[in-house]
Protein backbone atom coordinates (compact mmCIF):
# COMPACT_ATOMS: atom_id res chain seq x y z
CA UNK A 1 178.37 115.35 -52.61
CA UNK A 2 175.77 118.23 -52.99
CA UNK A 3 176.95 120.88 -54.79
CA UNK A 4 173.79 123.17 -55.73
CA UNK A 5 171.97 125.54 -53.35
CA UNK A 6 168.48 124.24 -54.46
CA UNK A 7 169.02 120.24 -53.93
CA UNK A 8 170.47 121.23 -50.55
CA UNK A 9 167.45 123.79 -49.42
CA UNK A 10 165.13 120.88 -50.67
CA UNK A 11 167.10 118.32 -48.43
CA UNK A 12 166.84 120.81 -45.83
CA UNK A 13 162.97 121.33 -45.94
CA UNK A 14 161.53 118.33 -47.58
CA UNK A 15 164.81 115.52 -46.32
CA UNK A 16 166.71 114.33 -43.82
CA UNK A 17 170.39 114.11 -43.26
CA UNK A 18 171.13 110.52 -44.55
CA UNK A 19 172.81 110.95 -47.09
CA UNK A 20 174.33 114.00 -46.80
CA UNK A 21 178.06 113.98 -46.05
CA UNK A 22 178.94 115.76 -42.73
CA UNK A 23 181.46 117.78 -43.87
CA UNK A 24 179.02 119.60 -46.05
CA UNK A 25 177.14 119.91 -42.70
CA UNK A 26 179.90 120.51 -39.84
CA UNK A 27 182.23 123.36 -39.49
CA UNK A 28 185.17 121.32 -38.13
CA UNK A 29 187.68 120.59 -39.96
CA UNK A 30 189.07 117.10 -40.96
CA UNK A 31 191.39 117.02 -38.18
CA UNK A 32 188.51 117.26 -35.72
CA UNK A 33 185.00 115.92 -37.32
CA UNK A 34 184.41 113.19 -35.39
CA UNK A 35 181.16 112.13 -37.67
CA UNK A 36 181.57 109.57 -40.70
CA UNK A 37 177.92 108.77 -41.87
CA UNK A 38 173.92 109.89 -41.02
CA UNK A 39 172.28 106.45 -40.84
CA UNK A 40 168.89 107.93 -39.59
CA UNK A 41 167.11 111.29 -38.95
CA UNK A 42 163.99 112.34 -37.86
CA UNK A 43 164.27 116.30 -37.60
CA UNK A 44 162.50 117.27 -34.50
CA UNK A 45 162.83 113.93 -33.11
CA UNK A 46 166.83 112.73 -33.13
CA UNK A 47 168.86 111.20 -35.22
CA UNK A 48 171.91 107.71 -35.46
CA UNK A 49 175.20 108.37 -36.51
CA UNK A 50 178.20 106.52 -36.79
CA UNK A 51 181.94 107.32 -36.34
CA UNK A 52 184.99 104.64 -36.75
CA UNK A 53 188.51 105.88 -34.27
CA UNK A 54 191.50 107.02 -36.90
CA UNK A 55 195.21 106.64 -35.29
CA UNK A 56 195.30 110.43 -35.45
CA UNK A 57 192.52 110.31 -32.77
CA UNK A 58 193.99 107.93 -30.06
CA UNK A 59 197.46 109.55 -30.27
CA UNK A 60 199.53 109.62 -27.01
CA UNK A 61 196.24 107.92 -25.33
CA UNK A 62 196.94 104.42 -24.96
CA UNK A 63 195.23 103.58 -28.45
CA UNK A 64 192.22 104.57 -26.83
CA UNK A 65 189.87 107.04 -28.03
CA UNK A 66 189.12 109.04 -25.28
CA UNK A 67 186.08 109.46 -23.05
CA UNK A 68 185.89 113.54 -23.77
CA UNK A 69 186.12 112.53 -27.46
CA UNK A 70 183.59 110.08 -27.36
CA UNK A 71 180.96 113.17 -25.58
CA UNK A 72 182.71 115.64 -28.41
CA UNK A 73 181.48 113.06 -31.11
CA UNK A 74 178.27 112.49 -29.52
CA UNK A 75 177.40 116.53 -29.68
CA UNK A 76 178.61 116.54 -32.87
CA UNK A 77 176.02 113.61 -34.47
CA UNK A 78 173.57 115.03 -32.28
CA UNK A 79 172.87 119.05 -31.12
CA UNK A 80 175.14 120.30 -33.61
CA UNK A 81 174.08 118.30 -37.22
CA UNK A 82 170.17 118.46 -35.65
CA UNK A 83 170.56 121.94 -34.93
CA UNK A 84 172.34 123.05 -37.76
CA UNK A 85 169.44 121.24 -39.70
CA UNK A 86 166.95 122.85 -38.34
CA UNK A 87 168.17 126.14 -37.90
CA UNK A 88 169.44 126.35 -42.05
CA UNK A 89 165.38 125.08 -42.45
CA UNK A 90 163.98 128.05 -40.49
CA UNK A 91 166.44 130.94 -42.27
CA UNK A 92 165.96 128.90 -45.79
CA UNK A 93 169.65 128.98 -45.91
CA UNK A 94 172.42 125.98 -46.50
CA UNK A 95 175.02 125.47 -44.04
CA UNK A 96 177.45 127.42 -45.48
CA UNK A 97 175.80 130.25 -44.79
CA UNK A 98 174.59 129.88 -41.63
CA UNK A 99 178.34 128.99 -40.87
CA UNK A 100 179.20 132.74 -41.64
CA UNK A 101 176.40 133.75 -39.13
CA UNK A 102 177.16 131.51 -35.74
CA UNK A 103 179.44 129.10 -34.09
CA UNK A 104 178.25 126.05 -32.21
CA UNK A 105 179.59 126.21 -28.83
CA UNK A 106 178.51 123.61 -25.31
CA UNK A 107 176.32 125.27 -22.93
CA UNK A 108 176.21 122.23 -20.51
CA UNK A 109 176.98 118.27 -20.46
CA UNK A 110 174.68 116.48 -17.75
CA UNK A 111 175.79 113.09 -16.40
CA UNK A 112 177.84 110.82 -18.82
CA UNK A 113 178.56 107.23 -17.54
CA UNK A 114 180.98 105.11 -19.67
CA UNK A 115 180.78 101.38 -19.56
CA UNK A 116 183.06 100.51 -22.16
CA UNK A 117 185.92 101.81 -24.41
CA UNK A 118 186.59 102.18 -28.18
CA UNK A 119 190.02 101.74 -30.09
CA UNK A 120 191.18 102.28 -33.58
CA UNK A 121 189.36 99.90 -35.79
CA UNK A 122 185.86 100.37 -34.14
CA UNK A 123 182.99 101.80 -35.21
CA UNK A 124 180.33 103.03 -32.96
CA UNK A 125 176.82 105.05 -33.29
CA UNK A 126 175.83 108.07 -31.60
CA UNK A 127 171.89 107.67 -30.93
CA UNK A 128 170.44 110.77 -29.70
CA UNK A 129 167.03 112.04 -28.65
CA UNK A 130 166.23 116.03 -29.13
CA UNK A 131 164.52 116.57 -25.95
CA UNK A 132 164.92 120.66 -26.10
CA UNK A 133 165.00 122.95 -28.76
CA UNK A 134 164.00 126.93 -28.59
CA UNK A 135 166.70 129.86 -29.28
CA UNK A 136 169.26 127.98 -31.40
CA UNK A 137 169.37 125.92 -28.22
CA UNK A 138 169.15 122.19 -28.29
CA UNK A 139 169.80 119.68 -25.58
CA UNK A 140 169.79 115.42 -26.58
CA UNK A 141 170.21 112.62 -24.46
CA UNK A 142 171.25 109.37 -25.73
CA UNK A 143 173.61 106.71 -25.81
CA UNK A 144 176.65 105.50 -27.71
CA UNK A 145 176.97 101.76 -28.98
CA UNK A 146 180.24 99.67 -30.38
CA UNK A 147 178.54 98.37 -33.32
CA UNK A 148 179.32 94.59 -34.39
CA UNK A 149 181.33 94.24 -36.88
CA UNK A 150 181.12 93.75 -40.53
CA UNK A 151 177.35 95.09 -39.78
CA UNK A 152 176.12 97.40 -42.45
CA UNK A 153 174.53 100.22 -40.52
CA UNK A 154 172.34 101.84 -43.10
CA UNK A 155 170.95 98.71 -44.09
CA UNK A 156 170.23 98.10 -40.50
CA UNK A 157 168.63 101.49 -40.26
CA UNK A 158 166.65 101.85 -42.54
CA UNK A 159 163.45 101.41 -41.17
CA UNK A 160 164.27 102.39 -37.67
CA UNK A 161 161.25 104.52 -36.27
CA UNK A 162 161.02 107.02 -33.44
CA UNK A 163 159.60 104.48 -31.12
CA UNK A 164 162.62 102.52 -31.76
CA UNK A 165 164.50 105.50 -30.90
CA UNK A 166 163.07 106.39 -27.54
CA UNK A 167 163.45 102.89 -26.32
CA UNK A 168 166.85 102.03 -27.65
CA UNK A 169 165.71 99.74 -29.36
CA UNK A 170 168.68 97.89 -31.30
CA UNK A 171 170.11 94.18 -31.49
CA UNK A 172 172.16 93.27 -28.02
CA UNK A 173 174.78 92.87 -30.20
CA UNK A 174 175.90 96.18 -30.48
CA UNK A 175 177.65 97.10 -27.20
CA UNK A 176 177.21 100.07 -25.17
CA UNK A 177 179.55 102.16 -24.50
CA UNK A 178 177.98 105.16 -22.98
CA UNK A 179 174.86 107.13 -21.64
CA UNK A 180 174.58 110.86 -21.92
CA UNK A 181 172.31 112.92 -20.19
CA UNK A 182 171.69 117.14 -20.98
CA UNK A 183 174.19 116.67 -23.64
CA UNK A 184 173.29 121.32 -24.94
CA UNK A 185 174.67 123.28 -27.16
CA UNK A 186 173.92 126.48 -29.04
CA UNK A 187 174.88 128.37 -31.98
CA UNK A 188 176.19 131.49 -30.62
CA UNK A 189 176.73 134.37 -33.03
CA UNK A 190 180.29 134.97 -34.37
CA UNK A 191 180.51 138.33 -33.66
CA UNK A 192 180.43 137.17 -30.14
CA UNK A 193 184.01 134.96 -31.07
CA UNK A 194 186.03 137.97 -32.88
CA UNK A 195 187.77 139.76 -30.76
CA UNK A 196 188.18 143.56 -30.36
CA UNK A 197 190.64 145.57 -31.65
């Protein structure tokens, strides 16, 4: 847990996000952060993070955590902790401020294919590539893996590499579950969300 301004700005400008909890990072709250751990980040390049199903999260759905969650946890490991990074880096600010400046909000999702499913009990990564970012805008493609289990995923990580990254390059025993394409969001200001009087 961070809990000084001036180890957080030097995270922001000298780090990465492993490490960091993401609920110092994300605005959602608990009921909706669908983000456990950072595992690996490259700023302008992308970033693997992982996310295990709760019961709350395959309610009334079969036990099954649903495809439109699996694309809201995607966004949230990818454009929204990369952007949030980057954009508290350029205004020298933490993410607590920022937070009281914009919103993260979907412009777009591209093509999504599913080829498997998750359930309660499953953890999975979130690999994503920044391939756009300009105007608190980001866009990431990537894909999302069932990770084998009993696997420790920071261990596993720790010397992953950008190369790695771009060519998915992971043991074929982690399963894939989906491919995202245009996956954009933007941080929109919040005056923009309040509504007139």
């Amino acid at each position: 847990m961070i809990k000084d301004k001036e180890t957080y700005l030097d995270i922001i400008h000298n780090g990465n996000l492993v490490g960091v909890s993401p609920d110092q990072l994300l605005l959602h709250g608990p009921t909706k952060l669908l983000l456990d751990t950072f595992h690996w980040h490259s700023p302008k390049k992308g970033i693997v993070a992982s996310y295990s199903p709760k019961e709350r999260d395959v309610k009334d759905h079969f036990g099954i955590f649903r495809g439109v969650d699996q694309i809201e946890a995607f966004a949230q490991a990818t454009i929204v902790s990369c952007a949030t990074f980057l954009e508290c880096r350029k205004l020298n600010c933490t993410p607590d401020e920022l937070k009281d400046k914009f919103i993260p909000a979907f412009i777009s999702v591209g093509n999504v294919s599913f080829h498997n499913y998750l359930e309660v009990g499953d953890t999975f990564i979130s690999i994503g590539n920044i391939t756009f970012y300009k105007w608190r805008q980001m866009v990431c493609d990537g894909r999302i893996y069932k990770v084998p289990k009993g696997l420790d995923l920071d261990e596993y990580f720790k010397d992953f590499t950008e190369e790695r990254l771009l060519k998915y390059d992971i043991s074929k025993d982690f399963v894939q579950v989906a491919q995202l394409t245009d996956i954009t969001g933007r941080a929109i200001l919040i005056e923009l969300f309040k509504k007139t009087e």
